[in-house]
Protein backbone atom coordinates (compact mmCIF):
# COMPACT_ATOMS: atom_id res chain seq x y z
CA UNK A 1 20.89 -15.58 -9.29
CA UNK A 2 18.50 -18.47 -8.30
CA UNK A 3 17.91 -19.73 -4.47
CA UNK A 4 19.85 -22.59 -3.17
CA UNK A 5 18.12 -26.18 -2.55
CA UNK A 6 15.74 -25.64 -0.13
CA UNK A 7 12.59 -27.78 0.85
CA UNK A 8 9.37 -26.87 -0.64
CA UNK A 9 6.42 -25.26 1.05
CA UNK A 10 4.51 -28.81 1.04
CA UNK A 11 7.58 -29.65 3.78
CA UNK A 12 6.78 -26.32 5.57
CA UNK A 13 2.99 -26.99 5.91
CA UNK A 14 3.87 -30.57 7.69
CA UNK A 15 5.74 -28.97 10.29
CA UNK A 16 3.21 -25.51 10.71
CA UNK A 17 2.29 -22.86 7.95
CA UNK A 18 4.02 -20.13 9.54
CA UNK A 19 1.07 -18.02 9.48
CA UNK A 20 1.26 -14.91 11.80
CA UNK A 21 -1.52 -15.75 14.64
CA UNK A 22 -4.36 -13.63 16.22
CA UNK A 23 -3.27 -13.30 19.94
CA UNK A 24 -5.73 -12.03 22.45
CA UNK A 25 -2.99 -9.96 23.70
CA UNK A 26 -2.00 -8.96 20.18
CA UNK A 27 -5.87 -7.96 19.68
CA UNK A 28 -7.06 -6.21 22.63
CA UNK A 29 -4.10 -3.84 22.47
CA UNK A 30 -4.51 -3.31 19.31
CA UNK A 31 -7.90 -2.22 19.26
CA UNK A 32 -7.47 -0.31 22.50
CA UNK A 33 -4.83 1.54 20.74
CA UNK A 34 -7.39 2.29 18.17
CA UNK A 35 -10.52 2.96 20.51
CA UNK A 36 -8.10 5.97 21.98
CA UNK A 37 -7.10 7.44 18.33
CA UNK A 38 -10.64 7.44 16.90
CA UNK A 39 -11.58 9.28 20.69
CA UNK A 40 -8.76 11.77 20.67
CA UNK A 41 -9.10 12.53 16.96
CA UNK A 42 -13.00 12.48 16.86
CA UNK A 43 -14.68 13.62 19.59
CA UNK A 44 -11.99 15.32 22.16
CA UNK A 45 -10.23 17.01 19.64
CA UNK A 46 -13.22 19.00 17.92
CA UNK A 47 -14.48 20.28 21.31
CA UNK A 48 -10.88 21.54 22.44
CA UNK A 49 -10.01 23.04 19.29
CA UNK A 50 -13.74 24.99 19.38
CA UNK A 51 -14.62 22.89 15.85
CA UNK A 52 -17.96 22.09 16.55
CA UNK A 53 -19.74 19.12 16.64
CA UNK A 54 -18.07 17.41 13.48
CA UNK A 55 -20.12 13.24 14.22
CA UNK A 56 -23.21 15.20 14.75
CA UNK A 57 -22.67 16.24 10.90
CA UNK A 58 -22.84 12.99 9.32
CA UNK A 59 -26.63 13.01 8.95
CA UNK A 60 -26.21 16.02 6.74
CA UNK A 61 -24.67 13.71 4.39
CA UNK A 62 -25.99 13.33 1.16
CA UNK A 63 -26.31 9.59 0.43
CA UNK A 64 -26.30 9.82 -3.08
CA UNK A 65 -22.51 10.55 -2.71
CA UNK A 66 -21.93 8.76 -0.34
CA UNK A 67 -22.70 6.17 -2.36
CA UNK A 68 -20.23 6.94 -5.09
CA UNK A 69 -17.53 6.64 -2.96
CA UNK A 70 -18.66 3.04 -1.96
CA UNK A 71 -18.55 3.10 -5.53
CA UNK A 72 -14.70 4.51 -5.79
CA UNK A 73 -13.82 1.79 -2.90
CA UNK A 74 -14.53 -0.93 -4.72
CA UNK A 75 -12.40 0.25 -7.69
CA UNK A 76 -9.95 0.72 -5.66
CA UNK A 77 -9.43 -2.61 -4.77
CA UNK A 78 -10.27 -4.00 -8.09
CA UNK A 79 -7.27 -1.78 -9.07
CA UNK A 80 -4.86 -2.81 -6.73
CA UNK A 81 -5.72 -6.72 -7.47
CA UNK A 82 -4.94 -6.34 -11.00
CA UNK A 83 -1.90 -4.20 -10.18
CA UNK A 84 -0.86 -7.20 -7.75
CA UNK A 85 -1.73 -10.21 -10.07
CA UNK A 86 -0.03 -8.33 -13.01
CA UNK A 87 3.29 -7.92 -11.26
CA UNK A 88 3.36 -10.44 -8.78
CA UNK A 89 1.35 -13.42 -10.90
CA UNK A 90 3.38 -14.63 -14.21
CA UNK A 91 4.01 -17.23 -16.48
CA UNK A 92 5.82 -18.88 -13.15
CA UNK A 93 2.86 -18.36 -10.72
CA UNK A 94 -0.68 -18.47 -12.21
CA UNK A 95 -2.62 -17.41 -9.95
CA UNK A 96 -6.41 -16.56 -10.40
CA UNK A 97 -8.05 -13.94 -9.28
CA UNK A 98 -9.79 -14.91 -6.68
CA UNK A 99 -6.69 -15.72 -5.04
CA UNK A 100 -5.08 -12.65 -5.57
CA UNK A 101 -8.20 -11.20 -3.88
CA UNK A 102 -8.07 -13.23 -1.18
CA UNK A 103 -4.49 -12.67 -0.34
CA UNK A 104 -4.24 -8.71 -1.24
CA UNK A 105 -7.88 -8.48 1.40
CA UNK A 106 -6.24 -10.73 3.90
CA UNK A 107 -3.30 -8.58 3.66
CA UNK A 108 -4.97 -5.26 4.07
CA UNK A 109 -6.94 -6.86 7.37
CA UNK A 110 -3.65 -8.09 8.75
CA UNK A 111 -1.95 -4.88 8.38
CA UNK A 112 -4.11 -4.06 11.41
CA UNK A 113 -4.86 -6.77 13.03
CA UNK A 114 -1.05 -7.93 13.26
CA UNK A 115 1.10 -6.69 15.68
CA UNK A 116 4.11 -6.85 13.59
CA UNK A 117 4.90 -2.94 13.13
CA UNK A 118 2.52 -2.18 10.71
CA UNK A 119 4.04 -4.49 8.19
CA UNK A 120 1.26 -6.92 8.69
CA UNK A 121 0.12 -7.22 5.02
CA UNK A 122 3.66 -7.53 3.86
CA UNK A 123 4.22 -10.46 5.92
CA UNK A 124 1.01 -11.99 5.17
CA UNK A 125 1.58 -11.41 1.27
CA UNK A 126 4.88 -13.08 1.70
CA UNK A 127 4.34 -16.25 3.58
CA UNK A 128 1.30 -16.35 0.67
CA UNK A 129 3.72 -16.44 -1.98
CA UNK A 130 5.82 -18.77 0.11
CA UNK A 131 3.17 -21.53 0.48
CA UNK A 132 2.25 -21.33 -3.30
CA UNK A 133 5.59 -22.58 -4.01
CA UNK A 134 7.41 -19.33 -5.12
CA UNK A 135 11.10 -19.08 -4.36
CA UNK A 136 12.43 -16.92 -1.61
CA UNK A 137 14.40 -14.57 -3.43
CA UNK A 138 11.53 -14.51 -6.48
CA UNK A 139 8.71 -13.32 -3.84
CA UNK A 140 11.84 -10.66 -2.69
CA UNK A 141 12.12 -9.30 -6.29
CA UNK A 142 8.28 -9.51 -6.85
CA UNK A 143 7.20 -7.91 -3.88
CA UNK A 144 9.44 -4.74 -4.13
CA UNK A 145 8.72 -4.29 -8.12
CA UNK A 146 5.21 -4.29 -6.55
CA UNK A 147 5.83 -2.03 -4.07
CA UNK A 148 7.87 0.55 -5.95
CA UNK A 149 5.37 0.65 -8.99
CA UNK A 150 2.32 1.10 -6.38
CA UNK A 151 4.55 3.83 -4.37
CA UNK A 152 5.37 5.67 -7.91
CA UNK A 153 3.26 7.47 -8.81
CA UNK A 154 2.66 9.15 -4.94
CA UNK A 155 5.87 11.28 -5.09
CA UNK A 156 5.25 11.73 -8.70
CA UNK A 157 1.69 13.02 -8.22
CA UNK A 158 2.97 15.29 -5.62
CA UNK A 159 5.68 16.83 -7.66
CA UNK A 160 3.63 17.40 -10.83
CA UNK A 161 0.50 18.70 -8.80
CA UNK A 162 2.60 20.66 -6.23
CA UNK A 163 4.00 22.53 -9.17
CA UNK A 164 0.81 22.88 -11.09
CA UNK A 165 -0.65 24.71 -7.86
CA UNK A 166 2.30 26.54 -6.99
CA UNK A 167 2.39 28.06 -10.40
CA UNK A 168 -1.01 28.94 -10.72
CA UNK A 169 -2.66 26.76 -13.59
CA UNK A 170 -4.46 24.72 -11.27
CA UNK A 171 -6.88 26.96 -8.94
CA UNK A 172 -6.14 25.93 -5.49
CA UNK A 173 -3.98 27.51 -3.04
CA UNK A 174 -0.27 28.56 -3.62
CA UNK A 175 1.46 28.98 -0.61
CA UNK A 176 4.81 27.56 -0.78
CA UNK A 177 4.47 25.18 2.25
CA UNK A 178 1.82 23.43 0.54
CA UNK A 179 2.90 23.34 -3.32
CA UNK A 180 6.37 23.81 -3.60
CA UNK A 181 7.43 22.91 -0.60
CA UNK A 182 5.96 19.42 -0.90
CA UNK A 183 7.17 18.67 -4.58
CA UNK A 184 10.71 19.00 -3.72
CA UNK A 185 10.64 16.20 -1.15
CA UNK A 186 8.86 14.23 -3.46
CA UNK A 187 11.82 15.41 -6.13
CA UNK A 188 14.13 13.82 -3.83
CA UNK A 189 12.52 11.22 -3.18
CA UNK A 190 11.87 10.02 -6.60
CA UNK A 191 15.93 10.25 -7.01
CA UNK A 192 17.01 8.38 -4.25
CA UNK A 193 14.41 5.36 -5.22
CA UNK A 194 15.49 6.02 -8.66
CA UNK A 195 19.66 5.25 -7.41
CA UNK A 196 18.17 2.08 -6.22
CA UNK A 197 18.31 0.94 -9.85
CA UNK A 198 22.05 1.83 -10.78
CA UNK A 199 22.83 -0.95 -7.98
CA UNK A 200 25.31 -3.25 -9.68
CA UNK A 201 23.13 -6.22 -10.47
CA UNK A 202 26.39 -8.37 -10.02
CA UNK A 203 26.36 -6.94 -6.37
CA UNK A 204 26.06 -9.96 -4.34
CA UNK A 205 28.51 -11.61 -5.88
CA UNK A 206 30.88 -8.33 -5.19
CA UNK A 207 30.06 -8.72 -1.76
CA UNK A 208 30.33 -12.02 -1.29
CA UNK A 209 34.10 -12.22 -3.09
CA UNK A 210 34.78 -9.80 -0.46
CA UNK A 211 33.50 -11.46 2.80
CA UNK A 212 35.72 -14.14 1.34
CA UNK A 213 38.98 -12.52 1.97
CA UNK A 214 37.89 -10.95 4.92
CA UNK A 215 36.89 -13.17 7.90
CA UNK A 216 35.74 -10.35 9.99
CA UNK A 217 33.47 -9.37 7.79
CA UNK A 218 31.37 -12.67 6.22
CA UNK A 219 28.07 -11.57 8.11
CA UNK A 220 27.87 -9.24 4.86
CA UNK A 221 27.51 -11.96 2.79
CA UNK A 222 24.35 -12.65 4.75
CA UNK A 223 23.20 -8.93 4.15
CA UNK A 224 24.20 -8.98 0.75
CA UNK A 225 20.75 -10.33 -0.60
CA UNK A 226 19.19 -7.32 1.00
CA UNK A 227 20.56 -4.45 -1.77
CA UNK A 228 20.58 -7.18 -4.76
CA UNK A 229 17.15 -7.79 -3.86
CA UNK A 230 15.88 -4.17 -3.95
CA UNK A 231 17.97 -3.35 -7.11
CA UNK A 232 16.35 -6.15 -8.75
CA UNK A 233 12.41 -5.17 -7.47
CA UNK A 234 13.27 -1.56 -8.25
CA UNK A 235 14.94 -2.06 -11.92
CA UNK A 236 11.76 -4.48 -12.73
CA UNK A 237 9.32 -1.81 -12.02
CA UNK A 238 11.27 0.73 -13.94
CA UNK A 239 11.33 -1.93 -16.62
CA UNK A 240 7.40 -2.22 -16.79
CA UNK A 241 7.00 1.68 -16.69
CA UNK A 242 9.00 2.17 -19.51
CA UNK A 243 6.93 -0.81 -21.23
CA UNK A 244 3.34 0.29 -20.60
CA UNK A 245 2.43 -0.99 -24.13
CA UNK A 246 2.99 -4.32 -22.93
CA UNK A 247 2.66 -3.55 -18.76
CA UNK A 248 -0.99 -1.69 -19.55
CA UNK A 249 -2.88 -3.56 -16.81
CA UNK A 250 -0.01 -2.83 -13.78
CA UNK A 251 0.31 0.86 -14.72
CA UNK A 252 -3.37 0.84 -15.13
CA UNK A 253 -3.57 -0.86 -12.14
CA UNK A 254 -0.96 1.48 -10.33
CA UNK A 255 -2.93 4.89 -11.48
CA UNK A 256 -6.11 3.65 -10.52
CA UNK A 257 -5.83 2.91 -6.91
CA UNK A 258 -4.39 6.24 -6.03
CA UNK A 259 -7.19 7.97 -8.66
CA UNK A 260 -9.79 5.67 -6.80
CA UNK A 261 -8.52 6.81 -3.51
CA UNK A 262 -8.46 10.10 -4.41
CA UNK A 263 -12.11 10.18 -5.69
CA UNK A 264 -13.80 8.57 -2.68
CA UNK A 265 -11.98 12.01 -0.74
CA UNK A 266 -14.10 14.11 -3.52
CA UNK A 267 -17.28 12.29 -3.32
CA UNK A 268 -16.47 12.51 0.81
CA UNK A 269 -16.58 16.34 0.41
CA UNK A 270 -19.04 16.96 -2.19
CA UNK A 271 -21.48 14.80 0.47
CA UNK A 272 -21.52 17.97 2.36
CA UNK A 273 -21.81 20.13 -0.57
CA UNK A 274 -18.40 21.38 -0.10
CA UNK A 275 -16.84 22.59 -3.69
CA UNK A 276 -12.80 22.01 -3.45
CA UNK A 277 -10.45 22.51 -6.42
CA UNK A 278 -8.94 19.44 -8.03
CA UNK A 279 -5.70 20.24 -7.59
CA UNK A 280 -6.28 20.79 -3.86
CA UNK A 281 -7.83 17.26 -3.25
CA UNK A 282 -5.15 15.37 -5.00
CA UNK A 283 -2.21 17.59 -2.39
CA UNK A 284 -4.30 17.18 0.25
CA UNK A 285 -4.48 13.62 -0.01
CA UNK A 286 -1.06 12.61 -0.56
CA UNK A 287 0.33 15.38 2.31
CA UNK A 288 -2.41 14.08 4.78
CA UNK A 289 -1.01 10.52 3.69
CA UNK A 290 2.25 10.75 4.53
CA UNK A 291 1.22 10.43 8.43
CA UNK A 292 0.45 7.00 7.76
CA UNK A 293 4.37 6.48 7.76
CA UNK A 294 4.24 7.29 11.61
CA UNK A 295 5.35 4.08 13.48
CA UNK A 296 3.76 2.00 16.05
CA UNK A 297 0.52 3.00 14.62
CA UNK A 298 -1.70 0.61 13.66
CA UNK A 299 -2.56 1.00 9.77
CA UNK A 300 -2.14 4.99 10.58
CA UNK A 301 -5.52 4.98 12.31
CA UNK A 302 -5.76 8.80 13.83
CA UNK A 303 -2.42 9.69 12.48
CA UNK A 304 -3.85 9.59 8.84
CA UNK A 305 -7.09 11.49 10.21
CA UNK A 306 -5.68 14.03 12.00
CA UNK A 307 -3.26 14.44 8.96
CA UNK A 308 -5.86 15.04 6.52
CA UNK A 309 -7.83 16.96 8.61
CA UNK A 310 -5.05 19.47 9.32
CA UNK A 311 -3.70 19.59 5.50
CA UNK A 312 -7.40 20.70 4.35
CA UNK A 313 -7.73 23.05 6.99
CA UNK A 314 -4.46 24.66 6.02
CA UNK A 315 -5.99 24.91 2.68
CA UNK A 316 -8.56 27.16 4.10
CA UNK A 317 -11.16 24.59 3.89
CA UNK A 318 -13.98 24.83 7.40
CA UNK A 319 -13.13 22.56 10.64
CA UNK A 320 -16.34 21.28 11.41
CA UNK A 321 -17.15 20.06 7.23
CA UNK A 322 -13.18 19.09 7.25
CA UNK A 323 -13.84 16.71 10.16
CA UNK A 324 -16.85 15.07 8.40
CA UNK A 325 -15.84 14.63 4.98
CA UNK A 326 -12.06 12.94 6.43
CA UNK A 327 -14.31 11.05 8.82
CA UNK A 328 -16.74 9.76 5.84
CA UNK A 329 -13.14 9.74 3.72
CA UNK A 330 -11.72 6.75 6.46
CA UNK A 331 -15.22 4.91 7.34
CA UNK A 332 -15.64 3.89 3.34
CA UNK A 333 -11.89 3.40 2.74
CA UNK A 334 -10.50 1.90 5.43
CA UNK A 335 -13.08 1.01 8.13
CA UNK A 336 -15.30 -0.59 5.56
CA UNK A 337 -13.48 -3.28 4.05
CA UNK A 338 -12.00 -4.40 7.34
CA UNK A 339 -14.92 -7.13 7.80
CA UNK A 340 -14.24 -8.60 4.39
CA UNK A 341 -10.52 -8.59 4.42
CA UNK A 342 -11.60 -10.65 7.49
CA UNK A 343 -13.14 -12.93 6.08
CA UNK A 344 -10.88 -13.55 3.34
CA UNK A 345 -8.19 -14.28 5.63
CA UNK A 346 -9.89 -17.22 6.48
CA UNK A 347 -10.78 -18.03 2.92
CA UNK A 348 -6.77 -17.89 2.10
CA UNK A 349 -6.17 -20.36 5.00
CA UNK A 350 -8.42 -22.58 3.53
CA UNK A 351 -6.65 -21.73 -0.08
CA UNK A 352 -3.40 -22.57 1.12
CA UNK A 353 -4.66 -25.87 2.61
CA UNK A 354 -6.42 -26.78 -1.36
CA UNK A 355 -2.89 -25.92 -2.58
CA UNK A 356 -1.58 -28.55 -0.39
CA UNK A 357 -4.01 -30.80 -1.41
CA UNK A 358 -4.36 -30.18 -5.18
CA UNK A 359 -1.38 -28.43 -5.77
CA UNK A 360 0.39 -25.57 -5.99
CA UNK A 361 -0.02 -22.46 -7.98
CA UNK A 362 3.96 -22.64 -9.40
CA UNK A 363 3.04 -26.10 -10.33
CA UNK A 364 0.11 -25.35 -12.73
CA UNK A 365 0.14 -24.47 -16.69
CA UNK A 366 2.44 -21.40 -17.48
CA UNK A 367 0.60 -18.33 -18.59
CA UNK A 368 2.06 -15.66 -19.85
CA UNK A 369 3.73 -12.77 -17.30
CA UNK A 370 4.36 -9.18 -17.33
CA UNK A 371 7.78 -9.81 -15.39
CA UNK A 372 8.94 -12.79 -17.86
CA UNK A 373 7.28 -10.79 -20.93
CA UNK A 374 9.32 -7.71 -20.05
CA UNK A 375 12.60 -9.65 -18.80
């Protein structure tokens, strides 16, 4: 199903590009918020909980590794760029990749910078899409294939390593809470996102025939773009999973951001000479991660800490060289690339306003596309 007439994003820039704005409300509660988590989580909660002096650590660290997880950072990113210009570029929407940089950097600066319930980045991403000329229900589709093909592999990870530790043929901890327990949530969760695909694709219509004949209900024809939408995102990604022949680069892509993440945690840990099984540093990571779902937190600042921090020291792991290695962990993969996801918001700005100008990215050449490749 294809969008109705509607005026193109030139028409939107005349009137205002609908960017989200810096507010210096907006900011200074923001980072206030923050200032308080990195406190509590840092320096107030070592001292009551008789950790030590876990900041004071951080000169121990050896540099060399530190340095490697710079190194892992950076993959990271490149990772997630390809994963994002794979799914969300295409034959329809060209784009390069410096602008895919720009707008997946932008994106991770506005998911804390924007007071929009930590959904920042997706709004930024979206009204990026938007002003490059990209239909309204095409970014919808594109954005949740993206989404559920970065998201797979987390629960899937957790399952296969939760049962690998569990068992035994991993060295690492088994106690149930933290191997078993753990993989059959992310069981569930991988069927419930799975149902998402056996959505009727001719949903919307459905719903829509109904609203007819029911006047009390036509507000569902409104909704009714919701569920298509997801189906459609979510049987896309399954689609390029089950194509990785021809979908190498986003399932590369997908695999190598959580890999990279989890290897800048390693090199975090090994800076303080600490030797922690495999299997433990990939449950670890993905338990302590789920805090970041906690809302009204800014990009899970403190609730991602404190959430690592406890997982590893329910692993058995020591307080004080937890503390460091999470706080090393968050300063190279999240504090870090704040100043240039900065900076590239402004670059995008001034992207969006060449696009204007020149023209837009749906306008240019086709190149071939994963999405229109696999559809």
């Amino acid at each position: 199903m294809t969008d109705s007439p509607e005026r193109r994003p030139e028409e939107e820039l005349e009137e205002g590009d609908g960017l989200p704005v810096f507010t210096t409300k907006g900011v200074i509660q923001t980072f206030a918020l923050i200032i308080l988590l990195v406190v509590a989580i840092y320096f107030l909660l070592p001292k009551l909980a008789g950790f030590g002096d876990a900041i004071g650590m951080l000169g121990e660290a050896n540099p060399v590794y530190v340095g490697i997880a710079i190194g892992f950072c950076i993959l990271s990113f490149i990772t997630y760029i390809a994963l994002f210009r794979a799914v969300v570029g295409g034959e329809s929407f060209p784009i390069t990749w410096r602008e895919a940089y720009e707008i997946n950097m932008a994106g991770f600066a506005a998911t804390l910078l924007f007071s929009a319930g930590g959904a920042g980045g997706v709004v930024l991403t979206y009204w990026a899409l938007r002003q490059g000329g990209m239909e309204r229900r095409n970014v919808g589709t594109r954005m949740i294939a993206f989404i559920v093909l970065h998201y797979l592999f987390y629960p899937l990870a957790v399952f296969v390593f939760g049962i690998l530790l569990g068992t035994g043929v991993l060295s690492g901890s088994t106690t149930v809470s933290l191997t078993f327990v753990p993989a059959a949530i992310a069981l569930i969760v991988m069927i419930l996102g799975g149902a998402l695909a056996l959505v009727p694709a001719d949903i919307e219509r459905r719903i829509d025939s109904f609203s007819r004949r029911h006047s009390g209900v036509k507000f569902l024809a409104r909704l009714s773009t919701v569920p298509a939408t997801v189906a459609d995102g979510t049987r896309t990604a399954l689609k390029l999973v089950a194509n990785p022949s021809r979908a190498g680069l986003a399932v590369v892509g997908a695999i190598g951001f959580w890999a990279a993440n989890i290897g800048i945690l390693w090199a975090s840990f090994k800076a303080f000479g600490i030797a922690i099984p495999f299997g433990v540093v990939v449950m670890g990571f993905f338990i302590g991660m789920v805090a970041n779902l906690i809302p009204f937190v800014p990009a899970g600042v403190g609730a991602v800490d404190a959430g690592m921090i406890g997982t590893f020291v329910l692993f058995g792991f020591p307080e004080e060289q937890v503390f460091a290695a999470v706080l090393i962990y968050r300063l190279v993969a999240f504090w870090l690339p704040i100043p240039p996801g900065v900076a590239a918001f402004f670059q995008l700005r001034k992207t969006v306003k060449r696009w204007k100008r020149d023209g837009l990215p749906i306008d240019r050449p086709p190149k071939p596309g994963l999405i229109e490749e696999i559809l």
